[in-house]
Structure formats: structure tokens, C-alpha cells
N, C-alpha and C. Protein backbone atom coordinates (compact mmCIF):
# COMPACT_ATOMS: atom_id res chain seq x y z
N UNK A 1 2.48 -20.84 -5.03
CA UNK A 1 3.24 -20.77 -3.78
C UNK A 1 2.33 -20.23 -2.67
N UNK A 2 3.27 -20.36 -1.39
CA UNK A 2 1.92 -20.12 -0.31
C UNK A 2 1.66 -18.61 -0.08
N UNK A 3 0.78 -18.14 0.55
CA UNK A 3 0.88 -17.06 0.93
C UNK A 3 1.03 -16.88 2.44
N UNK A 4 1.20 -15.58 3.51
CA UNK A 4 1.53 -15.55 4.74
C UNK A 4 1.00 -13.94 5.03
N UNK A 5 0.61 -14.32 6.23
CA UNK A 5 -0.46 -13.06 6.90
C UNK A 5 0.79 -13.39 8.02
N UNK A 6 1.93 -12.15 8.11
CA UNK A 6 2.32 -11.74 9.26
C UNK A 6 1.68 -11.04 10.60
N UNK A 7 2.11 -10.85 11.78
CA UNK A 7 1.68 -10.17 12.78
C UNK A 7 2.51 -9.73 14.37
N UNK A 8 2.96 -8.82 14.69
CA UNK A 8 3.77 -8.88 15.82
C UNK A 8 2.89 -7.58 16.76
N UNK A 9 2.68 -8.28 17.94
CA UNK A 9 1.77 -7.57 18.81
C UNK A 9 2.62 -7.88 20.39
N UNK A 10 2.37 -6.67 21.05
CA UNK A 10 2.91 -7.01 22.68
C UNK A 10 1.81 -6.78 23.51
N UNK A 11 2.23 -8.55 24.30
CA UNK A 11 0.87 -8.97 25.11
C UNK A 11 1.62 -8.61 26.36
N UNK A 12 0.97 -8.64 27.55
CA UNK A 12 1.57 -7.94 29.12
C UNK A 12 1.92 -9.83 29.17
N UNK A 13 3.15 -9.56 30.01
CA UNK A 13 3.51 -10.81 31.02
C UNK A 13 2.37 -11.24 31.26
N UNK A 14 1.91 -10.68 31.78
CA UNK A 14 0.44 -11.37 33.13
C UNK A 14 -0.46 -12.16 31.90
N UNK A 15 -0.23 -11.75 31.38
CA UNK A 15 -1.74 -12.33 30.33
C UNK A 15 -1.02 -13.52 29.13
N UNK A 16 0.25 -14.14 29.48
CA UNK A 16 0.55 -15.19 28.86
C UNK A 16 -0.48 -16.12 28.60
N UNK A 17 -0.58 -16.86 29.28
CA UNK A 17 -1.92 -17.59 29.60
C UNK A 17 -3.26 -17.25 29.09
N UNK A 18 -3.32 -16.22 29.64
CA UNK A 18 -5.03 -15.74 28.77
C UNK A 18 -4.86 -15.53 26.93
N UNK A 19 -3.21 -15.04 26.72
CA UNK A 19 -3.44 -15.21 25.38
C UNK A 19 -3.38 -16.26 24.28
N UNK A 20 -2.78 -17.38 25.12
CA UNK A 20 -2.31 -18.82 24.77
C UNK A 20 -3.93 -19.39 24.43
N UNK A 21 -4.62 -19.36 25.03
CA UNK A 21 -6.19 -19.76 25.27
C UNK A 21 -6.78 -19.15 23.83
N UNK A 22 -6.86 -17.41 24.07
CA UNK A 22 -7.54 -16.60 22.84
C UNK A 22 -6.93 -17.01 21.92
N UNK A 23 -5.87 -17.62 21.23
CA UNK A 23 -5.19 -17.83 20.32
C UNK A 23 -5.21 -19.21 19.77
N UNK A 24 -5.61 -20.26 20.71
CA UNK A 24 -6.09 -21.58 20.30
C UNK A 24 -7.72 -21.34 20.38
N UNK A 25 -8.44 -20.12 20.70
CA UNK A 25 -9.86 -20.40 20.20
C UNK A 25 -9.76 -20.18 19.06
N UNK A 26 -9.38 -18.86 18.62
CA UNK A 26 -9.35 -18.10 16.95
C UNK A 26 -8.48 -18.42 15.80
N UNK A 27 -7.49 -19.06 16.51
CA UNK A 27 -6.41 -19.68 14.90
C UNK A 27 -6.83 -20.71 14.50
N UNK A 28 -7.68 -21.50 15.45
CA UNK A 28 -8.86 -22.53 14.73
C UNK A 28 -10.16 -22.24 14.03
N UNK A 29 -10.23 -21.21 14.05
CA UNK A 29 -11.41 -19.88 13.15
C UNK A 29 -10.61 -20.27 11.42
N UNK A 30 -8.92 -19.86 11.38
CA UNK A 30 -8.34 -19.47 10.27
C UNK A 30 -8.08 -21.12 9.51
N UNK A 31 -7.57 -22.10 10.40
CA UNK A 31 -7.51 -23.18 10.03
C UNK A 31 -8.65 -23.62 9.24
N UNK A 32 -10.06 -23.99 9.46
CA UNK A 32 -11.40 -24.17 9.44
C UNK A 32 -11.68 -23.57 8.07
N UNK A 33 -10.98 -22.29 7.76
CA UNK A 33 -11.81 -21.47 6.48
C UNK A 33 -10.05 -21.84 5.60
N UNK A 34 -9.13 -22.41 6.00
CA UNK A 34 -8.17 -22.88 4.73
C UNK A 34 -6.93 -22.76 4.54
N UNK A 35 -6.71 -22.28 6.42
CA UNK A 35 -5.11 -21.82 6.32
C UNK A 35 -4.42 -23.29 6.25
N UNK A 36 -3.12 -23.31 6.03
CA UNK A 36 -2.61 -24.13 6.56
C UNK A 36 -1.54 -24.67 7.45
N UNK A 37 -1.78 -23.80 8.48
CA UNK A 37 -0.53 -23.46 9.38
C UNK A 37 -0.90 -22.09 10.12
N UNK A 38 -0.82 -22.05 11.60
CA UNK A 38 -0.74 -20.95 12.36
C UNK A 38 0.28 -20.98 13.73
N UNK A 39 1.32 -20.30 13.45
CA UNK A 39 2.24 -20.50 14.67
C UNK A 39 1.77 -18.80 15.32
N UNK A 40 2.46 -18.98 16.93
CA UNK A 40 2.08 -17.86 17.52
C UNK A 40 3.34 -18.10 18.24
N UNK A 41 4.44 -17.29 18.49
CA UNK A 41 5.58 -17.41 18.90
C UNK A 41 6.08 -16.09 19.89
N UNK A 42 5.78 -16.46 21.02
CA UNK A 42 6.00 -15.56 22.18
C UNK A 42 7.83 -15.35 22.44
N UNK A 43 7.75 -13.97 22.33
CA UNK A 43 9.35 -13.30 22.29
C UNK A 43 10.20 -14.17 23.68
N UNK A 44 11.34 -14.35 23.03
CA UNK A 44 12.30 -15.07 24.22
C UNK A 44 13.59 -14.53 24.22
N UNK A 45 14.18 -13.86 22.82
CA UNK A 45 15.19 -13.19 23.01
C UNK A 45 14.89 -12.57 21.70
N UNK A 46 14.76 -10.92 21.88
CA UNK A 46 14.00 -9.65 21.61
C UNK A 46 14.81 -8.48 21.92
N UNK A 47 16.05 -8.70 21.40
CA UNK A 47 16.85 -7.21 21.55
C UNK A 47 16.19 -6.27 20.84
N UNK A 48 16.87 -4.90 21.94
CA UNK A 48 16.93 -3.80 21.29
C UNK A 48 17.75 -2.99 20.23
N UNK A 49 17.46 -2.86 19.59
CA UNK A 49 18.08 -1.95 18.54
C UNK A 49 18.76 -0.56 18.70
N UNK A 50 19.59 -0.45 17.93
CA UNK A 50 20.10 1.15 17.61
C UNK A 50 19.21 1.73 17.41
N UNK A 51 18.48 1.44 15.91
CA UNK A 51 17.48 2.37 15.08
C UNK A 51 15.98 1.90 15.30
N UNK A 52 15.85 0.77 15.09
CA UNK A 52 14.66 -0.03 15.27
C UNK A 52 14.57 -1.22 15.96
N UNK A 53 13.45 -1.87 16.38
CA UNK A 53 13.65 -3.27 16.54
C UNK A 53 12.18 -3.87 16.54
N UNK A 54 11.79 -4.63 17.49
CA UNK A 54 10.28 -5.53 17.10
C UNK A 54 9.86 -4.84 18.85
N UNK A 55 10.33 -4.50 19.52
CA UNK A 55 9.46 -3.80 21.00
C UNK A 55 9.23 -2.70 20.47
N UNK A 56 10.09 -1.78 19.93
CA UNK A 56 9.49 -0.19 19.36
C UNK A 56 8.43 -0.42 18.53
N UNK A 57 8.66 -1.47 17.42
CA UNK A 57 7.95 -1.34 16.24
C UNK A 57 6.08 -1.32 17.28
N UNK A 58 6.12 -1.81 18.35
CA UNK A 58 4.75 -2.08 18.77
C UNK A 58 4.69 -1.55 19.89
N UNK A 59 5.30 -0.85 20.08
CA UNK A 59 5.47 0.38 21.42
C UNK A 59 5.54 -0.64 22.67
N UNK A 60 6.38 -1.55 22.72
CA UNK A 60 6.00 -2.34 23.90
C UNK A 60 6.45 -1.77 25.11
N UNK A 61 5.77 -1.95 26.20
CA UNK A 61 5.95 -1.32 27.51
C UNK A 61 6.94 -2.66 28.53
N UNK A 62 7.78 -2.02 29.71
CA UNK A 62 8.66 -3.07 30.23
C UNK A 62 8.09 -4.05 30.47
N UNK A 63 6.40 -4.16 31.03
CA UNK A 63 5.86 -5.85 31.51
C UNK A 63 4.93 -6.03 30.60
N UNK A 64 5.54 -6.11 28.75
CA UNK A 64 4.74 -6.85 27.93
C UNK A 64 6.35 -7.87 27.12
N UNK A 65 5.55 -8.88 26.76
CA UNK A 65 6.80 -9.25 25.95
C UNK A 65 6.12 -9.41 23.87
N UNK A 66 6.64 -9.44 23.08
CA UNK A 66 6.70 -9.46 21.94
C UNK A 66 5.63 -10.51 21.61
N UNK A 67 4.87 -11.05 20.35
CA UNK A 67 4.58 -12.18 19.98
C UNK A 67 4.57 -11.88 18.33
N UNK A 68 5.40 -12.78 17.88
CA UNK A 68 5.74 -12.99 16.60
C UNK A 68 4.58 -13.91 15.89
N UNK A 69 3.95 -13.53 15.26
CA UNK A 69 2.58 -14.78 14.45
C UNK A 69 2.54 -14.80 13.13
N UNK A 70 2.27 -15.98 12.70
CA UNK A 70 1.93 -15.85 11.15
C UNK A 70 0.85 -17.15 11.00
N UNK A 71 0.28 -16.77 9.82
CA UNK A 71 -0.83 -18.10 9.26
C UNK A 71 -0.33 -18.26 8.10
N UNK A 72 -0.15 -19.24 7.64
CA UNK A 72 0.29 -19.74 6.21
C UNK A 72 -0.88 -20.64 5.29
N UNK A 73 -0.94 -19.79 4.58
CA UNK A 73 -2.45 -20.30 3.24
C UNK A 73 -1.67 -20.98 2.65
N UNK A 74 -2.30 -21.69 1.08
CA UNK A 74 -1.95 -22.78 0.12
C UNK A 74 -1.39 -21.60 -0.75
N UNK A 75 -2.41 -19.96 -1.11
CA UNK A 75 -2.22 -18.84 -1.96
C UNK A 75 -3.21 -17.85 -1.59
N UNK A 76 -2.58 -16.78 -2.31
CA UNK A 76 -3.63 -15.77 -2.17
C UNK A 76 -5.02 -15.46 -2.22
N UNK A 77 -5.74 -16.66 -3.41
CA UNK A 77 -7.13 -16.69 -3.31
C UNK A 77 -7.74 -17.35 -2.23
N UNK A 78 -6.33 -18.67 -1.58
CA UNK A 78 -7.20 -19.25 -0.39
C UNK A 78 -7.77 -18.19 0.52
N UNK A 79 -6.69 -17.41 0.89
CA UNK A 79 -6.24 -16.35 1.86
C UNK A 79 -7.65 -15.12 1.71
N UNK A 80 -7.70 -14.76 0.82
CA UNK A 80 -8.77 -13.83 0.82
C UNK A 80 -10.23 -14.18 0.73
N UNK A 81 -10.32 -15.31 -0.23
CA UNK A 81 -11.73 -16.15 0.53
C UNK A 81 -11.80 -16.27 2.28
N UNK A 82 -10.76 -16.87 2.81
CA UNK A 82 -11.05 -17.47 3.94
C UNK A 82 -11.18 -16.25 5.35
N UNK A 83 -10.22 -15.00 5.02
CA UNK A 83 -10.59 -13.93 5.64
C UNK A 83 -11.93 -13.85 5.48
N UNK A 84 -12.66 -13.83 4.38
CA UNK A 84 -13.93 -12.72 4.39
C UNK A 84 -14.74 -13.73 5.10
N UNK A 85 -14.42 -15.24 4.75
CA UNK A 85 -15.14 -16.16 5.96
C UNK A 85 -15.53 -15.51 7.30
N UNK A 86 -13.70 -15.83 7.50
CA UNK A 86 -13.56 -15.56 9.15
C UNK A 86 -14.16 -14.00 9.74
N UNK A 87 -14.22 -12.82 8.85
CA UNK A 87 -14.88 -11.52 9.61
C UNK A 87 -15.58 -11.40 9.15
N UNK A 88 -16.87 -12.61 9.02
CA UNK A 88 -18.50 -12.78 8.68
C UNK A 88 -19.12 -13.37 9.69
N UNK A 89 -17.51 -14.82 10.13
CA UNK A 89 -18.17 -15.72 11.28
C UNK A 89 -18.74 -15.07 12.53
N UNK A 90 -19.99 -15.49 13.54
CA UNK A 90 -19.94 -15.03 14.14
C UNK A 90 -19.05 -15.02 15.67
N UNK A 91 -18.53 -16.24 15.22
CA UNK A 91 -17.79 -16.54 16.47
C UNK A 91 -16.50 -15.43 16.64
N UNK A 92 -16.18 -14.59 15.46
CA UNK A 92 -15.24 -13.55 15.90
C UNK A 92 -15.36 -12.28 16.28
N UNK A 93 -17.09 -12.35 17.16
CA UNK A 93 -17.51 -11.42 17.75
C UNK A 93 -16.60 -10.97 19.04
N UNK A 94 -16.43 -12.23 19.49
CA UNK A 94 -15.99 -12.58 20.49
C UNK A 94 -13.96 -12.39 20.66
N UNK A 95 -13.46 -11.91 19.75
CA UNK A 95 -12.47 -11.53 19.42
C UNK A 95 -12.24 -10.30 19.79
N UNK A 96 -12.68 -9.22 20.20
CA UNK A 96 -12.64 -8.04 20.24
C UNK A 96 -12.06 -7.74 22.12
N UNK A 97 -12.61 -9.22 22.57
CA UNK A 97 -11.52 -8.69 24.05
C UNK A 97 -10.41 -9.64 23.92
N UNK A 98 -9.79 -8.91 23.35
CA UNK A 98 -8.46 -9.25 23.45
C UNK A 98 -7.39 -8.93 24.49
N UNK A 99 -6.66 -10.43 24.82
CA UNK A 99 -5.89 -9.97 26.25
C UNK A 99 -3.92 -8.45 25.90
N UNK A 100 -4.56 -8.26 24.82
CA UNK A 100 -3.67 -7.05 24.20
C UNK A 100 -4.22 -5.90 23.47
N UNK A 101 -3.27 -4.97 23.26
CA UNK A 101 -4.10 -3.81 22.53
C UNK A 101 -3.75 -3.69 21.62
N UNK A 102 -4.72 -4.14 20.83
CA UNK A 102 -5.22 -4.06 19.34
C UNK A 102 -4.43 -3.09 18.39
N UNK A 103 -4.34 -2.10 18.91
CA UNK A 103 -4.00 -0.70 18.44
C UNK A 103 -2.31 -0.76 17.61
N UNK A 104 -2.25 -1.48 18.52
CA UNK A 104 -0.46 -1.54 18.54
C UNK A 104 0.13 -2.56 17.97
N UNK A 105 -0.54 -3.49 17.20
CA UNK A 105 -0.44 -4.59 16.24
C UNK A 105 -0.33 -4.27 15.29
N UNK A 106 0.93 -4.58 14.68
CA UNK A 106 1.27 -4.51 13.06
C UNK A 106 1.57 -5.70 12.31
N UNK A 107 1.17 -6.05 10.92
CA UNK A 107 0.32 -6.95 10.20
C UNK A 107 0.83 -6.55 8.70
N UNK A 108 0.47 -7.66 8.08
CA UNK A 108 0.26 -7.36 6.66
C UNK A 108 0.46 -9.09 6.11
N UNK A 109 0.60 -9.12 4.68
CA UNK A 109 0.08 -9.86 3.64
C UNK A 109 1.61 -10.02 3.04
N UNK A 110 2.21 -11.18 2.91
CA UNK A 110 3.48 -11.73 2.33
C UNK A 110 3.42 -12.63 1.08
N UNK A 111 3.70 -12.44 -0.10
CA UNK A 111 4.20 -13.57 -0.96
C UNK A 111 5.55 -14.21 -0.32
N UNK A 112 5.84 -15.48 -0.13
CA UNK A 112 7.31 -15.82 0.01
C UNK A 112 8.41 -15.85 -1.35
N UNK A 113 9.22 -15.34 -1.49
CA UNK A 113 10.33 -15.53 -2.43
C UNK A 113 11.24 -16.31 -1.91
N UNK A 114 11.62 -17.02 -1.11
CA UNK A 114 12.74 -17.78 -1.05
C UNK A 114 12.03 -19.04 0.31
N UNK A 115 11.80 -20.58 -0.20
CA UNK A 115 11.41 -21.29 0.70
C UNK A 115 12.67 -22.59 0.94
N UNK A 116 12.96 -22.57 1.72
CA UNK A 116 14.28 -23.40 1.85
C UNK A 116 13.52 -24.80 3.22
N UNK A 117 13.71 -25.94 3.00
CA UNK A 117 13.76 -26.76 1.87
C UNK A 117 12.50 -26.51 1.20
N UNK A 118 12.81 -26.88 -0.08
CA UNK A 118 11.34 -26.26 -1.11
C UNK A 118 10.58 -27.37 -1.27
């Protein structure tokens, strides 16, 4: 089954654009080494929560909005080969100005249990 590298980061309004760009240079970095699938899904309706929600979870400030991302591998060995690719390449030197702050990006590593249609 596949595997999935989640990610939800808040980019400023202003920098829609600049991140639309950084995001079609580098998700073609992940494609290239074996993903198969990278969506990047900019928040459109992003409530707030009682207890939690996806703006706290990333401390977002009033003129950033949300971006929901994931890359989808074949499996886990694709997935961890193709990382150590991608933060060897040198082209992800160039990753480090990012039109968001880094800091405030939360991430991780998914098996799927339930794929509907399968």
C-alpha cells in the first residue's frame, strides 16, 4: 500500500504566488526520485476551533492562510530511498528561501488504513 508524507504550513496572503512557483520547482524534485502524486492545497474554508484547529496547529497569523500538502509514494521503501535522494540533490539548496516559515510547519509520515475507492 502507498505511503504519504503529510504537511500543513501558513504561507502570508502576499506570497500566494511566490509559493505556487516554489512548489512547482520542488514537488518536481519528489516526483523525479518516485513519488507518485503531490497535491498542495491552499486553505479556502479553515475554521476555527474550540480546542484546536489547522491555523493554531501552525500559529497562523491574520494575513497568512493555511496550506494543506501531501506526496503520495508507491511504499515506504520508495519513500525513504527517494527522500535521501532529494536532501543530497543539489538543487534543494535552493529550498531554504522559502516564501514561509519553516519553523511553523508540521509534517510527518502516514501508512493509509482505509483507501476508498481501492
Amino acid at each position: 500500500m502507498s505511503y504519504i508524507d503529510g504537511f500543513v504550513i501558513a504561507v502570508p496572503h502576499a506570497n500566494r504566488e511566490q509559493f505556487i512557483g516554489y512548489a512547482r520547482t520542488f514537488d518536481t524534485i519528489f516526483l523525479e526520485f518516485g513519488a507518485i502524486r503531490v497535491v498542495e492545497c491552499w486553505g479556502d474554508d479553515v475554521p476555527d476551533g474550540k480546542l484546536t484547529d489547522f491555523r493554531r496547529a501552525v500559529q497562523a497569523k491574520q494575513d497568512e492562510s493555511v496550506v494543506f500538502s501531501w506526496i503520495e509514494w508507491p511504499d515506504k521503501a520508495t519513500r525513504d530511498a527517494g527522500m535521501q535522494k532529494v536532501m543530497k540533490d543539489p538543487r534543494m539548496d535552493a529550498a531554504s528561501a522559502m516564501p514561509f516559515d519553516g519553523k511553523r510547519m508540521i509534517f510527518g509520515g502516514f501508512v493509509p488504513v482505509v483507501s476508498l475507492p481501492g
